[in-house]
C-alpha atoms as a PDB file:
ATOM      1  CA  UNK A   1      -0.641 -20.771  12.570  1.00  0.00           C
ATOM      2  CA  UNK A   2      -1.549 -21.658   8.967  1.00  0.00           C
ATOM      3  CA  UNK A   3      -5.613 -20.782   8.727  1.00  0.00           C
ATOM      4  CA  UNK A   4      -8.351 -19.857   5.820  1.00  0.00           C
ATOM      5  CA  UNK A   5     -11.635 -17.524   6.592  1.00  0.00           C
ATOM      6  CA  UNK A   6     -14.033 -16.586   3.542  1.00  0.00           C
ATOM      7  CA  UNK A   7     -15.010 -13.000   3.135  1.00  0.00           C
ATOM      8  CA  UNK A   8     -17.791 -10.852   2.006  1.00  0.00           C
ATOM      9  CA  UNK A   9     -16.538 -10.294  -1.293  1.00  0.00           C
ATOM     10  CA  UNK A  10     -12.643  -9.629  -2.771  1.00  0.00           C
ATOM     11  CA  UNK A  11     -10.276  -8.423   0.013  1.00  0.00           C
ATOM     12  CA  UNK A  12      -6.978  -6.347  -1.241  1.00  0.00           C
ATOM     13  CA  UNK A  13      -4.519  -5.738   2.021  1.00  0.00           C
ATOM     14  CA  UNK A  14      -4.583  -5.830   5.929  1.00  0.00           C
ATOM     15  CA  UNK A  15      -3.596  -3.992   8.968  1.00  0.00           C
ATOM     16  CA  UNK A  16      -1.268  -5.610  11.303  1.00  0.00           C
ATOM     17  CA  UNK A  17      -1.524  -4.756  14.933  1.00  0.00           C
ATOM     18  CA  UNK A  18       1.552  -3.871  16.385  1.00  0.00           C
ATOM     19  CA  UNK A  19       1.953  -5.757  19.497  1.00  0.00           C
ATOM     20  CA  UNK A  20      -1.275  -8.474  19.260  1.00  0.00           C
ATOM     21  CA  UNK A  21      -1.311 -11.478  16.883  1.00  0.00           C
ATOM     22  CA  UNK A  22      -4.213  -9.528  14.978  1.00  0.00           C
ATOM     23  CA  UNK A  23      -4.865  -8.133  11.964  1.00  0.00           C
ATOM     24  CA  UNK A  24      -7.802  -5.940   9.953  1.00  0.00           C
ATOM     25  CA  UNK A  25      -8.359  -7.668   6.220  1.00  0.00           C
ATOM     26  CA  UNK A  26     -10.263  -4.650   4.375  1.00  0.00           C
ATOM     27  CA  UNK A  27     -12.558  -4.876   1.114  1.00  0.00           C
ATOM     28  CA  UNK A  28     -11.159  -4.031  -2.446  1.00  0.00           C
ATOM     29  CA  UNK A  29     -12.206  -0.706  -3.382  1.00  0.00           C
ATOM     30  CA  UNK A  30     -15.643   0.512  -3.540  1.00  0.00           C
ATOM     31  CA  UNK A  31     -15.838  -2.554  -0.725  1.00  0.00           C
ATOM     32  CA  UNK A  32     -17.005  -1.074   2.410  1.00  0.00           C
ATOM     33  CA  UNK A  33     -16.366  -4.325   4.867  1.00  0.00           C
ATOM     34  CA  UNK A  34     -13.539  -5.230   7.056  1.00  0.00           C
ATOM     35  CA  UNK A  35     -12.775  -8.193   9.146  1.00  0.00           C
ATOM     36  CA  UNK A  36     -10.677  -8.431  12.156  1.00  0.00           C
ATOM     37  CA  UNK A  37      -9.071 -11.398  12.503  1.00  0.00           C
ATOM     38  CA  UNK A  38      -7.158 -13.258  15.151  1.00  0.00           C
ATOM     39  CA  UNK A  39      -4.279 -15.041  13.823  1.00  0.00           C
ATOM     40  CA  UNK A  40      -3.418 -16.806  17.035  1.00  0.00           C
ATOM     41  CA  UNK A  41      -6.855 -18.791  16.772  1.00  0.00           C
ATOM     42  CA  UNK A  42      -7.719 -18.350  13.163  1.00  0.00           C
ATOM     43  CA  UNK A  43     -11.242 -16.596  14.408  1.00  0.00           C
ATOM     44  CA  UNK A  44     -12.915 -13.418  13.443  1.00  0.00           C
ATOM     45  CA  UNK A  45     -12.844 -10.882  16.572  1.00  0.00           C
ATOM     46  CA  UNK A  46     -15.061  -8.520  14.811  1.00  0.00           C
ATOM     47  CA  UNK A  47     -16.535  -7.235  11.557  1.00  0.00           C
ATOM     48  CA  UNK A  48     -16.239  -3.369  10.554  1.00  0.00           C
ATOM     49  CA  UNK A  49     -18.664  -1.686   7.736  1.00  0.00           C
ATOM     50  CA  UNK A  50     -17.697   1.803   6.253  1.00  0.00           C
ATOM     51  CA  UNK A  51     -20.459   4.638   7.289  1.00  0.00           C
ATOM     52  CA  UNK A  52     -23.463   5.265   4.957  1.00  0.00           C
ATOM     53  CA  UNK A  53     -21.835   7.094   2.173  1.00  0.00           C
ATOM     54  CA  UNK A  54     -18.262   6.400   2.568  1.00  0.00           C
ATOM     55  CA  UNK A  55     -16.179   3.440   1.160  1.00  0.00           C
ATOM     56  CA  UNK A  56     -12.887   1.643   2.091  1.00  0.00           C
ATOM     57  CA  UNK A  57      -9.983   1.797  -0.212  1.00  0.00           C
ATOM     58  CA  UNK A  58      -8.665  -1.693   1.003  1.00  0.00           C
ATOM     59  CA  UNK A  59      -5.783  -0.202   3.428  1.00  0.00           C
ATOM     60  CA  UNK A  60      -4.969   1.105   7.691  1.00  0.00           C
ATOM     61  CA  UNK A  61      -2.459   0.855   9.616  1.00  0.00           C
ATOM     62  CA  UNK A  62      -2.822   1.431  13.729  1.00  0.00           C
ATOM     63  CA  UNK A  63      -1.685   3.744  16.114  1.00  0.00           C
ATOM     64  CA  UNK A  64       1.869   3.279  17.568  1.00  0.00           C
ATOM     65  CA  UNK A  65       0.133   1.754  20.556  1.00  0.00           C
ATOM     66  CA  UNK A  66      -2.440  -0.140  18.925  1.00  0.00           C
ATOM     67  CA  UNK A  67      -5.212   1.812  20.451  1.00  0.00           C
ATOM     68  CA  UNK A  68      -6.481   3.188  17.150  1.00  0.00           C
ATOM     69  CA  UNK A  69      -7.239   2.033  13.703  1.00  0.00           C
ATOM     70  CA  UNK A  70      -6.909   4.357  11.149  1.00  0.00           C
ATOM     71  CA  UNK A  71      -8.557   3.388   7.246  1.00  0.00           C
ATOM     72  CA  UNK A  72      -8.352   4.883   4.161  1.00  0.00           C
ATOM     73  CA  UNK A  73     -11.821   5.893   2.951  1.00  0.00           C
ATOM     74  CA  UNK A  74     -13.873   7.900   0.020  1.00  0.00           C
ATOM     75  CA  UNK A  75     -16.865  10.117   0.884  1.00  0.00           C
ATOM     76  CA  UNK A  76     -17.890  10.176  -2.481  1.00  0.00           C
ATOM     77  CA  UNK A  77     -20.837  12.257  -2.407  1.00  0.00           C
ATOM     78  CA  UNK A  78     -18.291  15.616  -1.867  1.00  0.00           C
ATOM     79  CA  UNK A  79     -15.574  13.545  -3.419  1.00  0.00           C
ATOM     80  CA  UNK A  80     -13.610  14.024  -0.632  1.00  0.00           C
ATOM     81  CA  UNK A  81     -10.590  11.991   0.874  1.00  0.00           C
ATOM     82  CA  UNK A  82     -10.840  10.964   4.532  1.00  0.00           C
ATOM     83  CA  UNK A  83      -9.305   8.905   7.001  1.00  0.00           C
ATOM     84  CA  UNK A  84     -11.751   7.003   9.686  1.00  0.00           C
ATOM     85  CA  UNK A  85     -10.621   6.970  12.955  1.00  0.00           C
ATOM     86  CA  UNK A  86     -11.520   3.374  15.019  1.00  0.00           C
ATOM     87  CA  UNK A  87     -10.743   3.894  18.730  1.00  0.00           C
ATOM     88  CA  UNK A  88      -9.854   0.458  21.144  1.00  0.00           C
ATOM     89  CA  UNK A  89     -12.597  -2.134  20.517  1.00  0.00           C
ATOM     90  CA  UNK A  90     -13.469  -1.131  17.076  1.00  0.00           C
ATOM     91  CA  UNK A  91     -15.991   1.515  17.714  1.00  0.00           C
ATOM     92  CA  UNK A  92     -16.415   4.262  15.295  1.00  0.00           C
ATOM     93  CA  UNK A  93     -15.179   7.321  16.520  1.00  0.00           C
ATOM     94  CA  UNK A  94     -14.708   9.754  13.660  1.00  0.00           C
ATOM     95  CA  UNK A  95     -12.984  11.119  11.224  1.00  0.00           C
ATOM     96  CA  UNK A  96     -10.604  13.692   9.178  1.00  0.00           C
ATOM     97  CA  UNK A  97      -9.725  15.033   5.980  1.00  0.00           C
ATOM     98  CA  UNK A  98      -6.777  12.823   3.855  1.00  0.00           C
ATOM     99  CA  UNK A  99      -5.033  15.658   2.443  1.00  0.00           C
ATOM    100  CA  UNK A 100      -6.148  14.945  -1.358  1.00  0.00           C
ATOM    101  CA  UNK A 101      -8.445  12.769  -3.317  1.00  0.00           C
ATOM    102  CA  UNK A 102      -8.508   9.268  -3.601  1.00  0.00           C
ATOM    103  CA  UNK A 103      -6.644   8.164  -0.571  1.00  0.00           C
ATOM    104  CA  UNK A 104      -5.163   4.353  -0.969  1.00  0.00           C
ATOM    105  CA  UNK A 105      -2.369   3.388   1.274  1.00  0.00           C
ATOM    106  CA  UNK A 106      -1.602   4.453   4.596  1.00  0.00           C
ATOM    107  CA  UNK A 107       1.104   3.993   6.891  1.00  0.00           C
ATOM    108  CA  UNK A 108       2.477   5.107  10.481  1.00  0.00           C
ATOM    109  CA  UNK A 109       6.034   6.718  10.587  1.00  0.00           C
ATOM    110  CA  UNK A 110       8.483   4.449  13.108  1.00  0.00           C
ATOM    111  CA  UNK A 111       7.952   5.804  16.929  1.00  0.00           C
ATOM    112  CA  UNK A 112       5.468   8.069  16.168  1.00  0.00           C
ATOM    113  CA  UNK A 113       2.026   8.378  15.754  1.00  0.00           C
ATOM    114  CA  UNK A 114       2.333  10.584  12.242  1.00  0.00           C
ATOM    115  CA  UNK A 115       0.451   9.091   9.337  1.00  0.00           C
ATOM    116  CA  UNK A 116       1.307   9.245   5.633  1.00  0.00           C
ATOM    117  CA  UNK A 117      -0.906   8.662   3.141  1.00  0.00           C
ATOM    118  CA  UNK A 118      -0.991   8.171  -0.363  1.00  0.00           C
ATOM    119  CA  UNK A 119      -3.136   9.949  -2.073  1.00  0.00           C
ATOM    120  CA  UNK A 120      -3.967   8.556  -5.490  1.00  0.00           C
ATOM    121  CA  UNK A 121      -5.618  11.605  -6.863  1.00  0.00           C
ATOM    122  CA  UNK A 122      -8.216   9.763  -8.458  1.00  0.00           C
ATOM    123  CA  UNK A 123     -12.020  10.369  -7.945  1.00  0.00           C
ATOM    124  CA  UNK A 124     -14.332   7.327  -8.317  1.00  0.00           C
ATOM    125  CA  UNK A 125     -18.259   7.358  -6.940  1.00  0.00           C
ATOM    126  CA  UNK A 126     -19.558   3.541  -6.491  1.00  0.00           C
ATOM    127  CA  UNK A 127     -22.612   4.052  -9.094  1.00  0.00           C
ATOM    128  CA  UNK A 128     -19.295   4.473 -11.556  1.00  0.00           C
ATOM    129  CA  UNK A 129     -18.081   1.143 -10.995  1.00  0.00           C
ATOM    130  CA  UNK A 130     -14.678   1.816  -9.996  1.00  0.00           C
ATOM    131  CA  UNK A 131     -13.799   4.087 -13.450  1.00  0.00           C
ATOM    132  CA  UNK A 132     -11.653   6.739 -13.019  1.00  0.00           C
ATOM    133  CA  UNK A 133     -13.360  10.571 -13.516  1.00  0.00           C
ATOM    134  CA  UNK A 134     -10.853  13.190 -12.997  1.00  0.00           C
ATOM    135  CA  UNK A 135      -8.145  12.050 -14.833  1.00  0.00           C
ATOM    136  CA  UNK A 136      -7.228  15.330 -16.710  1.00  0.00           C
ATOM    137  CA  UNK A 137      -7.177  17.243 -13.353  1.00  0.00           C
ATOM    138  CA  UNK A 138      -5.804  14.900 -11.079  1.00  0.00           C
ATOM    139  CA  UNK A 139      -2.756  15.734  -8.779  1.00  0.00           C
ATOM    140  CA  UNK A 140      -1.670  12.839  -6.450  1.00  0.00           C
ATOM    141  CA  UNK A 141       0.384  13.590  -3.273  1.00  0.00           C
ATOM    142  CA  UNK A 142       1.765  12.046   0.138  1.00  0.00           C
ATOM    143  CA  UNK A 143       0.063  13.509   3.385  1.00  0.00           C
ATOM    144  CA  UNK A 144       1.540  13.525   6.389  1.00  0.00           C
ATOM    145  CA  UNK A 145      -0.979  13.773   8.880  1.00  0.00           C
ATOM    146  CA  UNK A 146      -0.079  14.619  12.844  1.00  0.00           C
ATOM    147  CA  UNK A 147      -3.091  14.548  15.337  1.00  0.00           C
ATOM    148  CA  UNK A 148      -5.546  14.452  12.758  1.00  0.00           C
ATOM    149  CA  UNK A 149      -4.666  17.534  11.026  1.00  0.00           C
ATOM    150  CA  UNK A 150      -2.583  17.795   7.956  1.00  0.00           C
ATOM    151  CA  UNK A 151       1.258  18.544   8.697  1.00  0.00           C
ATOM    152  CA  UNK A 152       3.075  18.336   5.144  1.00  0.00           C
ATOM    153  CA  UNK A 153       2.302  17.734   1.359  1.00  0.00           C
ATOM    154  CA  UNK A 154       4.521  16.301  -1.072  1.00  0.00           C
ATOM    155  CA  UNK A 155       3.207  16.717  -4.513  1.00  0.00           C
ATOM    156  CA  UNK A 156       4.463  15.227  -7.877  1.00  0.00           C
ATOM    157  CA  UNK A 157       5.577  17.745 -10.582  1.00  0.00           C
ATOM    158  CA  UNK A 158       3.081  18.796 -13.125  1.00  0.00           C
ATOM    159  CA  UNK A 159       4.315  15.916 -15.449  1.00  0.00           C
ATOM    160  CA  UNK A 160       3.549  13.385 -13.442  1.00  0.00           C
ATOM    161  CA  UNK A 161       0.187  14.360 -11.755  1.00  0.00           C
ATOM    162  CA  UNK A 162      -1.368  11.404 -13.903  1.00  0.00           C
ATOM    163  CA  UNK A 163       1.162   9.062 -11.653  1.00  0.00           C
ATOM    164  CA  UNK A 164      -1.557   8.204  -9.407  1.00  0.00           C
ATOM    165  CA  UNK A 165       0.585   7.376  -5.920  1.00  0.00           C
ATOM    166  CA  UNK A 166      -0.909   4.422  -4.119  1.00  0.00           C
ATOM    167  CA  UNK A 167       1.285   1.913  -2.364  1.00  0.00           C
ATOM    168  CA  UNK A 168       3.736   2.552   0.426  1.00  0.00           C
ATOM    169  CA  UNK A 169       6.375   1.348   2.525  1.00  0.00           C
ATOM    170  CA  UNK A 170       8.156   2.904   5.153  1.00  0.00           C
ATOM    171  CA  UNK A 171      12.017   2.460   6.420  1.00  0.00           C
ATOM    172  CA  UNK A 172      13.377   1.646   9.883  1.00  0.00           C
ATOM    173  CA  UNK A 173      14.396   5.361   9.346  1.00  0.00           C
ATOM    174  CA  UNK A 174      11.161   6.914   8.413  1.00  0.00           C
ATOM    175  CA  UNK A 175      11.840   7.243   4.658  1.00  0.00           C
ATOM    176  CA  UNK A 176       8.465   6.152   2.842  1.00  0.00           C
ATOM    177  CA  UNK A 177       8.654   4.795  -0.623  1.00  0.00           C
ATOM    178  CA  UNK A 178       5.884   5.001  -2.772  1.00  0.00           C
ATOM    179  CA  UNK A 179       4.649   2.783  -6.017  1.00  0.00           C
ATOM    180  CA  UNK A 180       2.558   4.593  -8.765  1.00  0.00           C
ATOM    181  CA  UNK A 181      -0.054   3.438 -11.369  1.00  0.00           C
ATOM    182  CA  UNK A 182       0.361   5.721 -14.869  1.00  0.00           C
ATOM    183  CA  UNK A 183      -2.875   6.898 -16.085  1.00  0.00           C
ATOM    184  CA  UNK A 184      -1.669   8.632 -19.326  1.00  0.00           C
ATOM    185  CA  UNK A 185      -1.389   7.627 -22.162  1.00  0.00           C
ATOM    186  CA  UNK A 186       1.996   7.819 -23.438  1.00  0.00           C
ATOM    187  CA  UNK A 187       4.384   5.796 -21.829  1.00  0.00           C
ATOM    188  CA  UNK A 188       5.776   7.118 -18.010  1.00  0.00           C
ATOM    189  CA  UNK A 189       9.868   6.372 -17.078  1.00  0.00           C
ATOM    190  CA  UNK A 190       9.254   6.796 -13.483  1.00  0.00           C
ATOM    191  CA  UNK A 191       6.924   4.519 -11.210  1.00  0.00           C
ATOM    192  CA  UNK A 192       8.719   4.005  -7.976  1.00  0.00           C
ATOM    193  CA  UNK A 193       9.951   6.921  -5.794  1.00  0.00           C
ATOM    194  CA  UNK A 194      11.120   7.280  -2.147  1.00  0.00           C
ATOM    195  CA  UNK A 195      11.130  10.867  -0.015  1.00  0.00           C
ATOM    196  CA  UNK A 196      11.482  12.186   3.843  1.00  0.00           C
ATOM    197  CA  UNK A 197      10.008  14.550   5.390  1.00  0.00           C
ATOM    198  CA  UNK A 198      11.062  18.008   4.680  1.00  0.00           C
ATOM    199  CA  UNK A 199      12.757  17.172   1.474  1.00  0.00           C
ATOM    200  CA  UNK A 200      12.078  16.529  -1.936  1.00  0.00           C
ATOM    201  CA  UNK A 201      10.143  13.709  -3.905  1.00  0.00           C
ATOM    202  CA  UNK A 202      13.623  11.497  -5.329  1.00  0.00           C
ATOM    203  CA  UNK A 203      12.382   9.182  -8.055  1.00  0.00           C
ATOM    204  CA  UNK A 204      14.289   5.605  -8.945  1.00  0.00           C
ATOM    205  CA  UNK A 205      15.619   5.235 -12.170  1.00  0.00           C
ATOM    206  CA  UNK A 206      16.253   2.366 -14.682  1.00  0.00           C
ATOM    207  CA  UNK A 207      16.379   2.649 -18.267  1.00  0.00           C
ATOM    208  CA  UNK A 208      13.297   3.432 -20.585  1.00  0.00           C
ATOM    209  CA  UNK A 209      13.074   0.138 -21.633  1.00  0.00           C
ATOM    210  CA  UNK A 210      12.932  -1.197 -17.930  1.00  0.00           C
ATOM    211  CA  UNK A 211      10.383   1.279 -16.704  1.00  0.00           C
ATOM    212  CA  UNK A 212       7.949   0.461 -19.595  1.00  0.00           C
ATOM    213  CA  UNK A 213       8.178  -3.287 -19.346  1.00  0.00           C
ATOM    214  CA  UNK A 214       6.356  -2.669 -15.760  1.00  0.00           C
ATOM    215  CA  UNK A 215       3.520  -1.587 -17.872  1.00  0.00           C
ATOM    216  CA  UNK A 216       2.612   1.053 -16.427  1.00  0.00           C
ATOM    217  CA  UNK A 217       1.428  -0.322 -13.019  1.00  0.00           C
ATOM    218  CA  UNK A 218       3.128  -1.033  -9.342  1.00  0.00           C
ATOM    219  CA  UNK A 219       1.250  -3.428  -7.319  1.00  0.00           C
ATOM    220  CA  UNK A 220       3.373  -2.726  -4.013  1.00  0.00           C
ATOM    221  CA  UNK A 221       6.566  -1.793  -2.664  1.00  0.00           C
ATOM    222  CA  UNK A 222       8.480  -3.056   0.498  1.00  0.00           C
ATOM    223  CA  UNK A 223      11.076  -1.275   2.278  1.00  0.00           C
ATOM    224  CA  UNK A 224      14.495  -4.104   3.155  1.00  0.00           C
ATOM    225  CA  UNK A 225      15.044  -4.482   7.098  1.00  0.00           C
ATOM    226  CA  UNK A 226      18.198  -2.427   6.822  1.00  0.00           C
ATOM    227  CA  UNK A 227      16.751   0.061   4.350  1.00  0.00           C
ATOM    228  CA  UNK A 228      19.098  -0.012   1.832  1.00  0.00           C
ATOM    229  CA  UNK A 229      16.597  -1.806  -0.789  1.00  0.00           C
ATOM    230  CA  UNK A 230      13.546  -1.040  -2.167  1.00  0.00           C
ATOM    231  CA  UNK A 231      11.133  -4.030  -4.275  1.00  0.00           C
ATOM    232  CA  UNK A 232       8.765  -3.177  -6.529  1.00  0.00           C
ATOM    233  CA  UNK A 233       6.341  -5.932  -7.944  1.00  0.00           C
ATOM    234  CA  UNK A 234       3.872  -5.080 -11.342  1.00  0.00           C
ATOM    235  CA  UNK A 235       1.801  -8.063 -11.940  1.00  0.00           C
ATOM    236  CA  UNK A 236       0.784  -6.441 -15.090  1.00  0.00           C
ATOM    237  CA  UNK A 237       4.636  -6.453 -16.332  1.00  0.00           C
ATOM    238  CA  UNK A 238       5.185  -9.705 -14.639  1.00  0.00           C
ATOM    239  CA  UNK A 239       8.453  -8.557 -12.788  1.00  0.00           C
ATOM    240  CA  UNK A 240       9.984  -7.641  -9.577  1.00  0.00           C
ATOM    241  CA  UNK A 241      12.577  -5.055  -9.194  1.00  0.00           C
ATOM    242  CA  UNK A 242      14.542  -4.583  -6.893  1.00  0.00           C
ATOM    243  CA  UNK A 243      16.075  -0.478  -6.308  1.00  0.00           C
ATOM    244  CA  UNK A 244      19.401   0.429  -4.830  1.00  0.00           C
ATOM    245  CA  UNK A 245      18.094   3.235  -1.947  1.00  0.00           C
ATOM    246  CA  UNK A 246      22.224   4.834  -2.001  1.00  0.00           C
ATOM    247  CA  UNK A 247      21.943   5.477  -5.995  1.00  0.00           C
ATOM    248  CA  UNK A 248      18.442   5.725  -6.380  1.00  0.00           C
ATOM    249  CA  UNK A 249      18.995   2.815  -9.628  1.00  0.00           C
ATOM    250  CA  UNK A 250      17.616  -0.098 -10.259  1.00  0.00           C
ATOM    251  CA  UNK A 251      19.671  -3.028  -8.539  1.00  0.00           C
ATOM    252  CA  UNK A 252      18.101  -6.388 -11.150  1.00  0.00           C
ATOM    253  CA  UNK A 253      14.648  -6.896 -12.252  1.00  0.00           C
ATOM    254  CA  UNK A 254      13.077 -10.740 -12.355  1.00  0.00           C
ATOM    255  CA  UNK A 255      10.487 -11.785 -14.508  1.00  0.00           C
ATOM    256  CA  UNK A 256       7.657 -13.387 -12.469  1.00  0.00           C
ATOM    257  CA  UNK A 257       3.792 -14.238 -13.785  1.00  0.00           C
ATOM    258  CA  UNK A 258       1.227 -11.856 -12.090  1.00  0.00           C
ATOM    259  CA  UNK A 259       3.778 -11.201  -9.337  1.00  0.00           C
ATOM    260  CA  UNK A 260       2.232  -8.485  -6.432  1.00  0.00           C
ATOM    261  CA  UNK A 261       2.632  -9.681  -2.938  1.00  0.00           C
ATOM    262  CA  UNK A 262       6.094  -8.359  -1.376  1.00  0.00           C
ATOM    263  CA  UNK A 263       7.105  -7.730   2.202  1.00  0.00           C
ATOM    264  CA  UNK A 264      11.123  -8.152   3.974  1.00  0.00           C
ATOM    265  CA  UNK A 265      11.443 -10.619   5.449  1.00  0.00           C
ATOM    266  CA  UNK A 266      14.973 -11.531   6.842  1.00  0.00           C
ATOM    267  CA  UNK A 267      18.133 -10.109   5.069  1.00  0.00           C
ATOM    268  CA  UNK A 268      15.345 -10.017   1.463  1.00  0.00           C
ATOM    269  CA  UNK A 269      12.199 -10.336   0.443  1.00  0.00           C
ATOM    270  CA  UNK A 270       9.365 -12.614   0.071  1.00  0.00           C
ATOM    271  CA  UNK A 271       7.191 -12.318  -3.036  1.00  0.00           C
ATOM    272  CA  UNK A 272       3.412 -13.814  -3.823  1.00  0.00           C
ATOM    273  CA  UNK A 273       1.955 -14.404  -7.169  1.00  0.00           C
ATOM    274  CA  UNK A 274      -1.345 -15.165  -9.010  1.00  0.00           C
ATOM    275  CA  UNK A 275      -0.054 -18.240 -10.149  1.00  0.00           C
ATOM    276  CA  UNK A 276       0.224 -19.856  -6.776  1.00  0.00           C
ATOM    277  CA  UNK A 277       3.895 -18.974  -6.295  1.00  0.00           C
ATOM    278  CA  UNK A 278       5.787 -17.493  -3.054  1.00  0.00           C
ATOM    279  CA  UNK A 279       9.478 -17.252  -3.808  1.00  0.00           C
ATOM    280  CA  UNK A 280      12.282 -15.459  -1.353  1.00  0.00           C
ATOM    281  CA  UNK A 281      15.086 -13.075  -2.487  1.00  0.00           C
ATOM    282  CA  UNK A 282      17.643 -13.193   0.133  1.00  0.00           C
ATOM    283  CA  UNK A 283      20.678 -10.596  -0.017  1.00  0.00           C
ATOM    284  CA  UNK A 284      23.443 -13.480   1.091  1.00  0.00           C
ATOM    285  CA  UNK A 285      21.551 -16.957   1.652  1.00  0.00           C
ATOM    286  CA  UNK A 286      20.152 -18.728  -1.130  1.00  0.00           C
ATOM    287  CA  UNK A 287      16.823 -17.739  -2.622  1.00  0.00           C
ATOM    288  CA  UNK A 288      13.544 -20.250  -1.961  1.00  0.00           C
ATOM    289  CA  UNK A 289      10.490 -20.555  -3.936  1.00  0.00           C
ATOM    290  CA  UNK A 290       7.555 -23.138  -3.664  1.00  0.00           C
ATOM    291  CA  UNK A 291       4.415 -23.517  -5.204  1.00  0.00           C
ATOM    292  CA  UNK A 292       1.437 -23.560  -3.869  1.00  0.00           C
ATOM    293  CA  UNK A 293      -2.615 -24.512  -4.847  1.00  0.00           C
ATOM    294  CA  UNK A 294      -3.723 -21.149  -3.930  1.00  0.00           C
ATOM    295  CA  UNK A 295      -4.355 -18.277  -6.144  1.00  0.00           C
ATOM    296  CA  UNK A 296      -2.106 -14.806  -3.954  1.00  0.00           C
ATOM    297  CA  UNK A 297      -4.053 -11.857  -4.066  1.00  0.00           C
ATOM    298  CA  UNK A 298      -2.944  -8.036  -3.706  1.00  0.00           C
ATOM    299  CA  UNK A 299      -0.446  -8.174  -0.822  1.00  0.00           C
ATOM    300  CA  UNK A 300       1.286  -9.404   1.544  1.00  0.00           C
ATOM    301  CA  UNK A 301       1.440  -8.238   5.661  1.00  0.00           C
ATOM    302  CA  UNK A 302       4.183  -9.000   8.055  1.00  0.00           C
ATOM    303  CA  UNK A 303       2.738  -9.859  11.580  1.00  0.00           C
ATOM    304  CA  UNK A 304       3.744  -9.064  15.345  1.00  0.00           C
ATOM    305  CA  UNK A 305       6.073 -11.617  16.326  1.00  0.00           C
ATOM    306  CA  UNK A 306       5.544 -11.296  20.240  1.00  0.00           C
END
């Protein structure tokens, strides 16, 4: 079902319930709304706001049995990372610490009920605006979070702690890959990276030249059905890369105007753009674009199919 509902103010992603034709569409960072919609009937089920104090950072995911919502949020009076935790119905039923500053993404490990996170490392305070005020001493990590305490950290190397790590997508197998946005100020050669638990942060690689076309910024990352791909859009850079997972390099790169929706969908991908497109990258059918009169925003979200 095709279907259209205004909100507040800017949106940026969505949750999709895992067995219901429903979904959570969450404000744009400092936005502290979020919608639940049902995408069977195109109607709003119910409307969430952030606690005094706290805002969304435009990203949840749900509990393996769709019992509990879990959001990304800022309490930026202690600048402090948390995670809000939304029990059956929508009722607000706590909260605990994100393992790092500046929490974005978040995501639920297949069969389980582990969370990782991505923490950006960035600390922002809504009477800022949304600039940046810890770049010198910010160090960006993944969380993995089990029960509600934290259970792992994987933290970039010094070099990189002004990668800020904020968009995720997690494997069949339960490898996450992660997307980065380069706060620095000389030029980065690294902005998409994959890792599993217990091991080490692996980082894909393409020539100089490739890396700093992307300028500097990945809007999301998707995960192929079978895992052996990873895409990559920058809308800044106007392209979409697509990563070999087995050799870690970069498989081809496509130039696309203010390209930043991806998700898999089939043997590929499906891609949105600023611009109005949605094109699909298929591994062995031929590719499909079309071009519509609406402007994509941030990303897109794969539904429940039953």
């Amino acid at each position: 079902m095709a279907f259209q509902i205004p909100l507040p103010a800017r949106g940026h992603a969505a949750a999709a319930h895992p067995t219901r034709p429903e979904a959570v569409a969450f404000a744009r960072r400092p936005g502290t709304f979020a919608v639940v919609l049902d995408c069977a009937t195109g109607g709003i089920k119910a409307t969430l706001e952030a606690p005094q104090g706290r805002h969304f950072y435009g990203h949840g995911t749900f509990s393996q049995d769709g019992n509990w919502l879990f959001t990304t949020e800022n309490d930026y009076a202690a600048g402090r990372g948390c995670v809000g935790d939304v029990a059956s119905g929508y009722g607000r039923a706590g909260d605990f610490d994100s393992g790092g500053i500046g929490p974005h993404d978040i995501r639920r490990l297949p069969g389980t009920d582990i969370l990782v996170i991505a923490n950006g490392g960035i600390d922002t305070h809504p009477d800022s605006g949304r600039t940046k005020l810890n770049i010198p001493t910010m160090r960006p990590n993944l969380a993995y979070i089990k029960d509600g305490r934290l259970a792992e950290i994987a933290e970039l190397p010094r070099e990189l702690h002004k990668n800020s790590i904020r968009h995720l997508a997690v494997s069949p197998a339960g490898d996450v890959a992660f997307g980065m946005q380069w706060q620095g100020e000389r030029a980065v050669d690294v902005l998409v990276g994959r890792h599993r638990r217990g091991g080490p942060l692996k980082m894909m690689k393409a020539s100089s030249e490739q890396i700093h076309a992307l300028n500097g910024y990945i809007g999301s990352v998707a995960y192929s059905n079978d895992g052996q791909s990873i895409a990559a859009t920058a809308p800044r850079g106007g392209l979409f890369h697509r990563y070999d997972v087995r050799t870690a390099q970069l498989r081809d790169a496509t130039i696309l105007t203010d390209v930043c929706g991806v998700a898999a969908h089939g043997d590929g991908f499906t891609i949105s753009s600023g611009t109005g497109v949605l094109r699909h990258f298929a591994n062995r059918q031929r590719d499909a674009s079309a071009q519509t009169d609406l402007m994509w925003d941030n990303h897109l979200v794969a539904l429940a199919s039953t």
